[in-house]
Protein backbone atom coordinates (compact mmCIF):
# COMPACT_ATOMS: atom_id res chain seq x y z
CA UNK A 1 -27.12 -146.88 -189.72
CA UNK A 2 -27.03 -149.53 -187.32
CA UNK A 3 -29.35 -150.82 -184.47
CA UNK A 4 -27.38 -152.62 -181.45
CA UNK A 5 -29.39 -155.30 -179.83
CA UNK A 6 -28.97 -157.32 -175.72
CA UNK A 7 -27.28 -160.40 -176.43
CA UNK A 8 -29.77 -162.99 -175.66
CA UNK A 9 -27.99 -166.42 -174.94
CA UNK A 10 -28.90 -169.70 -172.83
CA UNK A 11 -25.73 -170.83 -170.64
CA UNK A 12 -24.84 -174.66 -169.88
CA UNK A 13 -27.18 -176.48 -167.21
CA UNK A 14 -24.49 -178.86 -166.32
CA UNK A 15 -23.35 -181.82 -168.72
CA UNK A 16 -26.35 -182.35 -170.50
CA UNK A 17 -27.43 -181.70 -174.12
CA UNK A 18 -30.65 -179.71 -172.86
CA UNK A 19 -28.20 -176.61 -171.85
CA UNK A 20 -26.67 -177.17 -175.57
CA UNK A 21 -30.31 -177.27 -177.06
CA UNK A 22 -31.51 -174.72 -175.56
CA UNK A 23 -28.46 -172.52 -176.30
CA UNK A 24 -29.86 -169.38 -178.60
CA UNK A 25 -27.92 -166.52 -180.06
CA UNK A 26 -28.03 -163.30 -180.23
CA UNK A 27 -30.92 -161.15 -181.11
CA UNK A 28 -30.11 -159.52 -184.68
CA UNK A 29 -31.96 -158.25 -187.38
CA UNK A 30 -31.15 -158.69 -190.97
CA UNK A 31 -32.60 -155.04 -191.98
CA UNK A 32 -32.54 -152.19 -189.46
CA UNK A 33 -34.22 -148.67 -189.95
CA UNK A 34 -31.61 -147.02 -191.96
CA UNK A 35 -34.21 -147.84 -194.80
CA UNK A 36 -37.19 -145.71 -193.00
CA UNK A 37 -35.21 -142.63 -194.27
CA UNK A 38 -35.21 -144.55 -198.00
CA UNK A 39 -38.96 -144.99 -197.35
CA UNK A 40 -40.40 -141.89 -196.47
CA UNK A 41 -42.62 -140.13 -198.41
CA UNK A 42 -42.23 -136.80 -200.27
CA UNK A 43 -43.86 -134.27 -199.36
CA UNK A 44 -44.89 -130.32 -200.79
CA UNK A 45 -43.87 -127.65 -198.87
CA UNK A 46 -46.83 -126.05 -199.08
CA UNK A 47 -48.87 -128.22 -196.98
CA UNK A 48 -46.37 -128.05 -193.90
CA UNK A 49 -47.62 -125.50 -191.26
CA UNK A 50 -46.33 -122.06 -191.27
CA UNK A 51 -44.97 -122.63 -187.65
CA UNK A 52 -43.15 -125.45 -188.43
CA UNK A 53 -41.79 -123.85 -191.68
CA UNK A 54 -40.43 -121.04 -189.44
CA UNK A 55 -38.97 -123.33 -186.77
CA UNK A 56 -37.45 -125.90 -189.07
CA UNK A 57 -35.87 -123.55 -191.39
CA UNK A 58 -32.13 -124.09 -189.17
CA UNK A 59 -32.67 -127.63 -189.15
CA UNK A 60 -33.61 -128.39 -193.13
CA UNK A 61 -30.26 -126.20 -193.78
CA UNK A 62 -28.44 -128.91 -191.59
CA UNK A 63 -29.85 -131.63 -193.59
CA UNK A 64 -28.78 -129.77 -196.82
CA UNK A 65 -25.45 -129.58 -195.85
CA UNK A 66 -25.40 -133.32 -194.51
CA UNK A 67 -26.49 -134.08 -197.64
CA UNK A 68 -23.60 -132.48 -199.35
CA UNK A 69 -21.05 -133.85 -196.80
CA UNK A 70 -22.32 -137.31 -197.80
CA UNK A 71 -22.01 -136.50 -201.59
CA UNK A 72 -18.21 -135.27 -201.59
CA UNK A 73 -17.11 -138.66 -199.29
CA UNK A 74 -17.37 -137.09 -195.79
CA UNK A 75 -16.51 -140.05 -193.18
CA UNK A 76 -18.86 -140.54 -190.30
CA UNK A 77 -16.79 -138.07 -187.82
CA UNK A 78 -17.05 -135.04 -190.26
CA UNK A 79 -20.76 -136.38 -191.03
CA UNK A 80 -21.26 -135.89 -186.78
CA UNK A 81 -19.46 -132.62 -187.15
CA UNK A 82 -21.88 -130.81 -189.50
CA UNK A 83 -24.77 -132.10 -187.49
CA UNK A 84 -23.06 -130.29 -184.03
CA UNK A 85 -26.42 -128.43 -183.32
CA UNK A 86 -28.94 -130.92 -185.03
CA UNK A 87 -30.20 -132.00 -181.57
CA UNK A 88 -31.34 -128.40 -180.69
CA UNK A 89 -32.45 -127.71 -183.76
CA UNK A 90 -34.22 -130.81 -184.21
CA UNK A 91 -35.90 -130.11 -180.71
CA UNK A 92 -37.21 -126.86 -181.75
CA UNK A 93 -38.74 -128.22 -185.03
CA UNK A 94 -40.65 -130.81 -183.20
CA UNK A 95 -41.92 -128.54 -180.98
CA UNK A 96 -43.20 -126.36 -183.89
CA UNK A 97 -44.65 -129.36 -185.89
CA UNK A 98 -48.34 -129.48 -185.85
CA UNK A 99 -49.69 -130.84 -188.76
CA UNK A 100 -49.56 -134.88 -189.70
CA UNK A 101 -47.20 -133.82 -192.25
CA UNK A 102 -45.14 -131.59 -190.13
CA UNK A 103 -44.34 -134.97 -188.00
CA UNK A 104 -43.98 -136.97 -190.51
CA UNK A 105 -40.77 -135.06 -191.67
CA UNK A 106 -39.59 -134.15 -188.39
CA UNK A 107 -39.32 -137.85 -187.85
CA UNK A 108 -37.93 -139.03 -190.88
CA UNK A 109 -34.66 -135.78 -189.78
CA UNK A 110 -34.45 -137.71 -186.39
CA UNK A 111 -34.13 -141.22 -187.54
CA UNK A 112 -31.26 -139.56 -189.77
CA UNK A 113 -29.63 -137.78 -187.44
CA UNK A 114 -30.04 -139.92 -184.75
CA UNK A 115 -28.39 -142.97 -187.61
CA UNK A 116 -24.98 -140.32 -187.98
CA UNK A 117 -25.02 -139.71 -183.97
CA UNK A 118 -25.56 -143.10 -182.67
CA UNK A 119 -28.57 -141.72 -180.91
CA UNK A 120 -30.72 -144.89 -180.67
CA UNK A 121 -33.56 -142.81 -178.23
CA UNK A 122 -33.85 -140.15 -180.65
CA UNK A 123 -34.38 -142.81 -183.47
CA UNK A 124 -37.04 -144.12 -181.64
CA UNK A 125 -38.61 -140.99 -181.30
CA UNK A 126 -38.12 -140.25 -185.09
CA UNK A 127 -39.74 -143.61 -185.80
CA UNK A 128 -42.81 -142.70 -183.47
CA UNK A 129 -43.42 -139.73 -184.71
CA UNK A 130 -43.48 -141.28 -188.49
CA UNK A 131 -45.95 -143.32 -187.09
CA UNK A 132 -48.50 -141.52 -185.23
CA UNK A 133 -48.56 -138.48 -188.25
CA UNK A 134 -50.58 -141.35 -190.22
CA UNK A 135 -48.82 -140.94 -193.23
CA UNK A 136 -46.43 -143.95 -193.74
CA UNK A 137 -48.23 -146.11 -196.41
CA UNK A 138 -50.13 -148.82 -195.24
CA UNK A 139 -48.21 -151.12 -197.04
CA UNK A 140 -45.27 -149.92 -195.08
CA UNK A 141 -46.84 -149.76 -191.65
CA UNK A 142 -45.31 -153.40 -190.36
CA UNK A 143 -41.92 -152.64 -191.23
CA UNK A 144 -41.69 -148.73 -189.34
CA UNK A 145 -43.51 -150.66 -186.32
CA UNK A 146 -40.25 -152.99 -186.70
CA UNK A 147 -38.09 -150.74 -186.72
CA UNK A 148 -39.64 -148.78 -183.75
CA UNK A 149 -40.12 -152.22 -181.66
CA UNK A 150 -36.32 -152.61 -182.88
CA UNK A 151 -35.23 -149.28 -181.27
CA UNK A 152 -37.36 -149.49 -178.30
CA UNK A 153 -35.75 -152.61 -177.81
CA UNK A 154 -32.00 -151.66 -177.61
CA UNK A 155 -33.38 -148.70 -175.49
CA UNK A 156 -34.58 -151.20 -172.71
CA UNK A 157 -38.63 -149.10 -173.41
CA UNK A 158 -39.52 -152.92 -173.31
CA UNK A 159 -43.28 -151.61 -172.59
CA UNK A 160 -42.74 -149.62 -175.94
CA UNK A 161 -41.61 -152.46 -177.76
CA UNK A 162 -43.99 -154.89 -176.82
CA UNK A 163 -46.77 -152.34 -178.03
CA UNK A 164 -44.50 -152.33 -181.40
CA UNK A 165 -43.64 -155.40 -182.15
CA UNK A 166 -47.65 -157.17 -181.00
CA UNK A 167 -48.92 -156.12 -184.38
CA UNK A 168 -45.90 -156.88 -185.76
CA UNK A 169 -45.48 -160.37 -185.30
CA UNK A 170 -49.59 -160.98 -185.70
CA UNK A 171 -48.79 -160.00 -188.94
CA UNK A 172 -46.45 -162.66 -189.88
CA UNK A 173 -43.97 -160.50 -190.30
CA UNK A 174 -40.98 -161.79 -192.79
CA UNK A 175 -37.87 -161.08 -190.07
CA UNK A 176 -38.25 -164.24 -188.24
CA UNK A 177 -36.53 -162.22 -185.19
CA UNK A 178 -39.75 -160.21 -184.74
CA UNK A 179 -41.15 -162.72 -182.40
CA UNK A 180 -37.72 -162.90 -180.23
CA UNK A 181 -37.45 -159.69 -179.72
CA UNK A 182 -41.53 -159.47 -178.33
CA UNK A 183 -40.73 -162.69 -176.25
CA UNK A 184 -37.92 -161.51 -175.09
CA UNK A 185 -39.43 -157.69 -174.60
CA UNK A 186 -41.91 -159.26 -171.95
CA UNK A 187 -39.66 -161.44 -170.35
CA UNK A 188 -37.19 -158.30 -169.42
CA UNK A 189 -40.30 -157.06 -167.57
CA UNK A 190 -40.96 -160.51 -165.98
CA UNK A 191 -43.71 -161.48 -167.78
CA UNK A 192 -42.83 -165.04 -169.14
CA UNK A 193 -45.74 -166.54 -169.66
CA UNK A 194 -47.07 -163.79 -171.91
CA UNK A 195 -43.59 -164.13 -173.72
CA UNK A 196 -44.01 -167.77 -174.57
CA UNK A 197 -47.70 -166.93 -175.84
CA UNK A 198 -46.51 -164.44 -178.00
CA UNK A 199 -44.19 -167.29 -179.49
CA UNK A 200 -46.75 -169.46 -179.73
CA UNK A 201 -48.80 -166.55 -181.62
CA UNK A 202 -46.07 -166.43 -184.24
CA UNK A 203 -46.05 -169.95 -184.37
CA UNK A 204 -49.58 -170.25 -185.43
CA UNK A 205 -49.52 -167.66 -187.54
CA UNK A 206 -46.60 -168.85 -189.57
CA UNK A 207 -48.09 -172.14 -189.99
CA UNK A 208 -51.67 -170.65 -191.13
CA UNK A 209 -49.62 -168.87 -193.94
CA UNK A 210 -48.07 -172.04 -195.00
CA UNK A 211 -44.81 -171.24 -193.68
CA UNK A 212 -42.15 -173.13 -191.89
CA UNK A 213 -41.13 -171.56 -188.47
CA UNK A 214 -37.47 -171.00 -187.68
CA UNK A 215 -35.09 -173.03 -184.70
CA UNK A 216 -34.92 -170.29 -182.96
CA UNK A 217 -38.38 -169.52 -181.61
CA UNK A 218 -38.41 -173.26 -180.20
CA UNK A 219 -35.30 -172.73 -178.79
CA UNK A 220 -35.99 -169.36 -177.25
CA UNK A 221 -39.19 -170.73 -175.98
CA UNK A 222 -37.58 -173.87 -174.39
CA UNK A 223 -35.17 -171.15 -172.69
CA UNK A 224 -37.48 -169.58 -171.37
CA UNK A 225 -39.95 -171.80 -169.50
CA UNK A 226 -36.76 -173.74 -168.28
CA UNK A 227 -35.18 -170.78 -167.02
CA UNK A 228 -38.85 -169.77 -165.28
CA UNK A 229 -39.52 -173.27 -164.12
CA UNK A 230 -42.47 -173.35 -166.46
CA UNK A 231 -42.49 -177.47 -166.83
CA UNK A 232 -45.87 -177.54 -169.00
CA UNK A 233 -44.92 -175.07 -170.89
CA UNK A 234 -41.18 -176.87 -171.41
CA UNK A 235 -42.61 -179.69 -172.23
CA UNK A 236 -44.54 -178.44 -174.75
CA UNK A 237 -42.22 -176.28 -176.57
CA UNK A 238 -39.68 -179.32 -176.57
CA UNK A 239 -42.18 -181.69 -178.07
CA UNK A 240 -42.81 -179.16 -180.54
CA UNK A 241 -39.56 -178.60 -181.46
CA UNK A 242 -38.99 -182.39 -182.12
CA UNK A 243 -42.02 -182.39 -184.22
CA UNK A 244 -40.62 -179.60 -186.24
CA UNK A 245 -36.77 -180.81 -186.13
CA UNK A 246 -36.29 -183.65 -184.74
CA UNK A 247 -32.55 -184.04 -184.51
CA UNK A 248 -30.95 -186.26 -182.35
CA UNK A 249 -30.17 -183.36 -179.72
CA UNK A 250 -33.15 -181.84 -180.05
CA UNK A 251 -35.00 -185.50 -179.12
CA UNK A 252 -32.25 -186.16 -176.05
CA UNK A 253 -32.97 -181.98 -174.51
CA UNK A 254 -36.91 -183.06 -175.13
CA UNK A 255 -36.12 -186.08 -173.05
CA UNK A 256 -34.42 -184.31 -170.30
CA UNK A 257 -37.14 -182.16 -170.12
CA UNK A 258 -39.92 -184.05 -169.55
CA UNK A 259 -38.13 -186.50 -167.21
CA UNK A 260 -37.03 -182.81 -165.65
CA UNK A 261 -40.65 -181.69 -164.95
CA UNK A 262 -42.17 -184.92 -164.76
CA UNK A 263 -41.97 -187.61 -161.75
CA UNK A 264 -40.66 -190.97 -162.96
CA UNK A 265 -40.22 -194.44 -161.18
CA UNK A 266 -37.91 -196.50 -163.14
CA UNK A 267 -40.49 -197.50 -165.47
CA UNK A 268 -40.93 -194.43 -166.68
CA UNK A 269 -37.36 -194.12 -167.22
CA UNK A 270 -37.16 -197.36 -168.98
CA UNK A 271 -39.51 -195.77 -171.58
CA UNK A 272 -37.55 -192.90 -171.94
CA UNK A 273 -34.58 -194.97 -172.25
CA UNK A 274 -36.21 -196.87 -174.95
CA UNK A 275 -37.63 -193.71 -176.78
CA UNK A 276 -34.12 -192.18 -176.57
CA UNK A 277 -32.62 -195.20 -178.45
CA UNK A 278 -35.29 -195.39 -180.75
CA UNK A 279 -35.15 -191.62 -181.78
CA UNK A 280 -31.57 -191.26 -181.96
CA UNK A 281 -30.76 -189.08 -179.16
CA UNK A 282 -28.05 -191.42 -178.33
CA UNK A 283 -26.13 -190.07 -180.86
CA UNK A 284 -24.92 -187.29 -179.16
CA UNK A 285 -21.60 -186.21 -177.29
CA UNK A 286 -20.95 -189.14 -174.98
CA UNK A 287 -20.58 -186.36 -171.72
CA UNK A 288 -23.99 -185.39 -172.82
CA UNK A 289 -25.52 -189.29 -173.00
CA UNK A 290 -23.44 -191.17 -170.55
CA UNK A 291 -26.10 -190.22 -167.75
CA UNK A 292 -28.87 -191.21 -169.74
CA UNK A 293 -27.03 -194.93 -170.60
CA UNK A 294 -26.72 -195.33 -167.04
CA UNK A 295 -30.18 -194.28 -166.17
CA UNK A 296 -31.71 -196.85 -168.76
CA UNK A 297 -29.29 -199.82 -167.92
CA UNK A 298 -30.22 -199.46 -164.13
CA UNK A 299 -34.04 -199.11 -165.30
CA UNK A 300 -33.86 -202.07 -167.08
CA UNK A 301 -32.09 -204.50 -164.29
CA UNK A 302 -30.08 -207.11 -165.57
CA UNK A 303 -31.79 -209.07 -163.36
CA UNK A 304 -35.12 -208.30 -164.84
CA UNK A 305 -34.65 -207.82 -168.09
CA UNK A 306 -31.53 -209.05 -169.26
CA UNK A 307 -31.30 -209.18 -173.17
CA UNK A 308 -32.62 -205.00 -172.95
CA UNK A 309 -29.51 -204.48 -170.76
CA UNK A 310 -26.94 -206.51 -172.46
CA UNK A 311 -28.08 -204.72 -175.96
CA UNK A 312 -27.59 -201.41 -174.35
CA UNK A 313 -24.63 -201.80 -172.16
CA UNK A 314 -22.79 -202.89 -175.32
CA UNK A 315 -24.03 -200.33 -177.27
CA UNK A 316 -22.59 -197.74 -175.05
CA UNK A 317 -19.12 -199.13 -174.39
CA UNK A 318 -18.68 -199.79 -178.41
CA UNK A 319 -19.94 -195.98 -179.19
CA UNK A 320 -17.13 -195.42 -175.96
CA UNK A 321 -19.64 -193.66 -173.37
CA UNK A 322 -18.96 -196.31 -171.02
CA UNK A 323 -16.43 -198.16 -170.13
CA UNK A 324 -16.22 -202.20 -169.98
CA UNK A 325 -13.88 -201.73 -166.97
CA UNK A 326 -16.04 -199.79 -165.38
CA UNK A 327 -17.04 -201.67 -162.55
CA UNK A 328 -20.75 -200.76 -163.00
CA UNK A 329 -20.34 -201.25 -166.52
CA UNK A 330 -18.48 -204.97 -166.01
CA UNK A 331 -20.75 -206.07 -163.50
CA UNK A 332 -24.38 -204.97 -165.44
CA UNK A 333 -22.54 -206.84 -168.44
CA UNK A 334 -21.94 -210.26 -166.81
CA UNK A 335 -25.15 -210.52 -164.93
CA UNK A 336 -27.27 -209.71 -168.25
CA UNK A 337 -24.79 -212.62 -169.88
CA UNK A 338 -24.71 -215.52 -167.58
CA UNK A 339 -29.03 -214.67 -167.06
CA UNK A 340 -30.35 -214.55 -170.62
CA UNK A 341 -30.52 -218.38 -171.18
CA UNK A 342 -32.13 -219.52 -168.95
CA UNK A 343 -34.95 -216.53 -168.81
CA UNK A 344 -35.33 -217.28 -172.24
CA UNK A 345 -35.59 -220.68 -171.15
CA UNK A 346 -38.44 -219.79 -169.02
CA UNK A 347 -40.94 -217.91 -171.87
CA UNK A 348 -43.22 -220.60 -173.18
CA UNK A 349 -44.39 -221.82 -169.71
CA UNK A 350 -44.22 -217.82 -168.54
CA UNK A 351 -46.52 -217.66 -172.20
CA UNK A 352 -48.74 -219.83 -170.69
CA UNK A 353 -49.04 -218.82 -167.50
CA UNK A 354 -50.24 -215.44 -168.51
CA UNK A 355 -52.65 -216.93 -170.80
CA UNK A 356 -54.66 -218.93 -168.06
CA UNK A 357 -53.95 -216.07 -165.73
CA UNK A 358 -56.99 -214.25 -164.19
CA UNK A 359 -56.02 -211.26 -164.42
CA UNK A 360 -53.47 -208.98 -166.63
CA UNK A 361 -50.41 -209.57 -164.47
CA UNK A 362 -48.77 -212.76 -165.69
CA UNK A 363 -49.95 -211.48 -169.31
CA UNK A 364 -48.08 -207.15 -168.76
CA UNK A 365 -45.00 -209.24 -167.28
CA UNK A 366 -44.74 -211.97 -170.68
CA UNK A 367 -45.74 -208.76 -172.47
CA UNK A 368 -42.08 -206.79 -171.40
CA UNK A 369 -40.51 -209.87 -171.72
CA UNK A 370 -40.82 -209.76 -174.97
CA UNK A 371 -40.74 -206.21 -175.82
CA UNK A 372 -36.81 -206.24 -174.35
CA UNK A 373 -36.34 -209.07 -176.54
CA UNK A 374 -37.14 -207.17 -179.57
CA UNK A 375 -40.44 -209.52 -180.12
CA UNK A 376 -42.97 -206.52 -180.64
CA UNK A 377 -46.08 -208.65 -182.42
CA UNK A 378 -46.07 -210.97 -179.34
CA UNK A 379 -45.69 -207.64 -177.72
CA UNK A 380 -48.52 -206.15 -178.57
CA UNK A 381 -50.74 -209.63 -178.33
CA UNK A 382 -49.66 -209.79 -174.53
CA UNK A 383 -50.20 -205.87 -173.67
CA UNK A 384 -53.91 -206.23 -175.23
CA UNK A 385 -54.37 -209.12 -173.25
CA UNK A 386 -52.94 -207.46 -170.01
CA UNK A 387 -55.31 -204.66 -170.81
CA UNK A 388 -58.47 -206.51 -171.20
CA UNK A 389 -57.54 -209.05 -168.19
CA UNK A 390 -57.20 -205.64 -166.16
CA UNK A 391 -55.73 -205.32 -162.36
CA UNK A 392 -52.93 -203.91 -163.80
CA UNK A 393 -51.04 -200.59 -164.18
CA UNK A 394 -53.16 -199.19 -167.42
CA UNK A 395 -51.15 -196.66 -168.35
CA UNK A 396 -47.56 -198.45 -168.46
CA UNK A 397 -49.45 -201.27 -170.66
CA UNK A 398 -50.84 -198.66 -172.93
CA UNK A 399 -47.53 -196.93 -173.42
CA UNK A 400 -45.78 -200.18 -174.29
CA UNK A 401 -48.43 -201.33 -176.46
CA UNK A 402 -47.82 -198.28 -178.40
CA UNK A 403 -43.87 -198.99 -178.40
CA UNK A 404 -44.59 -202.35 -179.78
CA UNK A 405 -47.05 -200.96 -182.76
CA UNK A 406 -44.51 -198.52 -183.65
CA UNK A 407 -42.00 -200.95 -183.69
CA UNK A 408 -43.42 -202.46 -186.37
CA UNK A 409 -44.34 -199.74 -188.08
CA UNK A 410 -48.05 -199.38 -186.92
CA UNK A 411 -47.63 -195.64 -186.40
CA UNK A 412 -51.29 -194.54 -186.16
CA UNK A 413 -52.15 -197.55 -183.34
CA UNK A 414 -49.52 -196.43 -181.69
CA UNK A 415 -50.69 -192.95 -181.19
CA UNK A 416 -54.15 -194.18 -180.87
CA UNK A 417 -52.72 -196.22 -177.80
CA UNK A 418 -50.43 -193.31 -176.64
CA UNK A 419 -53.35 -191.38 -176.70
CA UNK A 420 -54.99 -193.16 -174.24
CA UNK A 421 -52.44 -192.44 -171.25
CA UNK A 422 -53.09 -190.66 -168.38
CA UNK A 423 -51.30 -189.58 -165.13
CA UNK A 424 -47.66 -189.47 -164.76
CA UNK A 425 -47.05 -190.69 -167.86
CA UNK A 426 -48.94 -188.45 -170.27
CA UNK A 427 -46.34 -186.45 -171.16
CA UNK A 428 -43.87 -188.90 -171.90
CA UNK A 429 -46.64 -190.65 -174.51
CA UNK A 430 -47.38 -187.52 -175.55
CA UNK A 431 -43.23 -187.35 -176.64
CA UNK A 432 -43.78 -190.67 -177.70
CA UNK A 433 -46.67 -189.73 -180.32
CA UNK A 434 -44.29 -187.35 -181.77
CA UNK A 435 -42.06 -189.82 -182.29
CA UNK A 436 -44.79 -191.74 -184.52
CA UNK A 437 -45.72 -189.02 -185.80
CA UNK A 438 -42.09 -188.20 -187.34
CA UNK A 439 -41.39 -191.99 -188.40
CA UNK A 440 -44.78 -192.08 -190.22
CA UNK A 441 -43.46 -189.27 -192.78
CA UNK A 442 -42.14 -189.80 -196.20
């Protein structure tokens, strides 16, 4: 006996590795209720009711002779043929049942039947009725409330599976696709926010239990609030995901998504440039990464920061993103070239500058100077300095202090310091942190 399921998949959201992240497959389970039959408890004839004895009499000679059918090799058309007038005479039996036990075998008939006839509804109803006679062992309870969430499911009763599959996944149920098929169960009746928190439910759950939760709820998660133009909720799922797996695609769709929901200058995007080159989401298909090479290059200005650009510009036409034809390409390549001399010509009287300086201007711009030149120690001296000097944008020094701590492996001052932005840029530290977070393990 087999349950169908809705195929559940994200499409592509243009060329970007977010549509390939948050791709998810379809919703399958690994057992289905074909066991509920294996499961159900014997029972003595003597306590059924007399009515039901009377009424069911047709319908337990049915089952007799399915039985046999199944003994002596009967394929599943002759197994359908013997059960021609099970549906009637499954009918009348349920209408006769009365006591708890009386349901309980009238169910366990029509999640067999309903397994031979393809008859997902009456499964369903087989499985409730199991249910609400009270007599499935306790121990067994999570796994018939499966199975019913399961059929009420395929049946589109998403209010029915919901109801289900609640108790279910609070349970910590051991099919991981428990939770996707609640999620998924609210968001059919538009409620997407409720879907994500039952995700998040699982989630929590799992990892009180000491488990490890599966891709796929991140993924179905991140579909989700994209799809619904939830951005916290987006963001949140993708930073969690990284956290949990942080791949290079997962860290470039996290990326896209908070620069998606966010609102960035090109500073911000220089961060996420530099985060994305940091974590490895670079090394991804070059349609999905040329946009984000271009992005950063133009972030950094050639003009401004020159050794950043020329590091990065090569980088992308020797992984073959870009092109050194490429006009854009040729021209950011020359003008980083013929301008890193003399800028690093003009650092120690720049150093100085920004050390007499009244205020933290002088010291934030010495202080990216020598971030894109891959000095992070004087880094971080000229970012503290910026801070304390003040009259300067806080939260860009405090996210760049924290990229020039990890840098050298100072993982918990950078997330002190990433902790400590605010604004438009607290979700990108926030992505950041993760990042430490995931360099500082074994």
């Amino acid at each position: 006996m087999r349950a169908t399921f809705k195929r559940v998949t994200g499409g592509m959201i243009g060329k970007t590795a977010l549509a390939l992240a948050l791709t998810t497959g379809a919703l399958t389970v690994g057992a289905t209720a074909a066991s509920a039959k294996e499961k159900e408890p014997k029972v003595e004839k003597a306590a059924y009711s007399k009515e039901f004895v009377a009424a069911a009499g047709p319908m337990q000679k049915t089952m007799t002779a399915l039985d046999e059918a199944k003994k002596k090799g009967a394929d599943a058309a002759a197994q359908a043929a013997v059960l021609a007038n099970a549906p009637a005479e499954l009918a009348a039996a349920e209408a006769a049942a009365k006591s708890p036990l009386d349901r309980m075998a009238v169910g366990g008939w029509a999640v067999t039947v309903g397994g031979v006839l393809n008859d997902l509804p009456m499964r369903q109803r087989g499985m409730q009725n199991m249910l609400d006679s009270g007599q499935v062992p306790a121990a067994s309870v999570p796994d018939y409330q499966f199975y019913l969430g399961n059929f009420a499911y395929s049946n589109k009763d998403y209010p029915t599976a919901v109801k289900a599959l609640t108790a279910v996944v609070a349970s910590n149920y051991k099919d991981d696709t428990a939770a996707e098929l609640l999620a998924d169960s609210y968001s059919q009746q538009g409620q997407n926010a409720e879907a994500l928190t039952a995700l998040k439910t699982a989630l929590d759950v799992r990892k009180a239990a000491g488990g490890v939760a599966p891709e796929g709820w991140f993924k179905r998660a991140n579909l989700i609030a994209y799809k619904n133009r939830l951005g916290p909720q987006a963001i949140e799922w993708s930073t969690m995901m990284v956290e949990n797996d942080p791949t290079p695609l997962n860290w470039l769709g996290a990326g896209q998504l908070v620069r998606e929901f966010g609102t960035f200058t090109n500073q911000e995007s220089l961060d996420l440039g530099r985060l994305l080159l940091r974590s490895g989401a670079f090394q991804n298909d070059p349609k999905y990464v040329e946009r984000e090479y271009v992005e950063y290059i133009e972030a950094a200005d050639p003009r401004r920061l020159p050794g950043e650009v020329l590091k990065v510009t090569e980088m992308a036409v020797k992984s073959g993103v870009l092109k050194a034809n490429d006009a854009f390409v040729a021209d950011a390549l020359s003008q980083s070239k013929s301008r890193i001399a003399p800028d690093k010509a003009s650092l120690p009287a720049l150093d100085r500058d920004a050390r007499a300086g009244k205020d933290g201007k002088s010291a934030l711009a010495m202080a990216d100077a020598y971030l894109s030149y891959d000095e992070p120690a004087k880094a971080e001296e000229m970012y503290k300095m910026a801070i304390e000097k003040g009259a300067i944008d806080k939260d860009r020094a405090l996210t760049r202090l924290g990229i020039a701590q990890l840098d050298q492996d100072k993982f918990e001052e950078a997330k002190a310091s990433f902790a400590q932005v605010t604004g438009a840029r607290t979700n990108l530290a926030r992505l950041w942190s993760t990042f430490a977070t995931t360099q500082a393990r074994p």
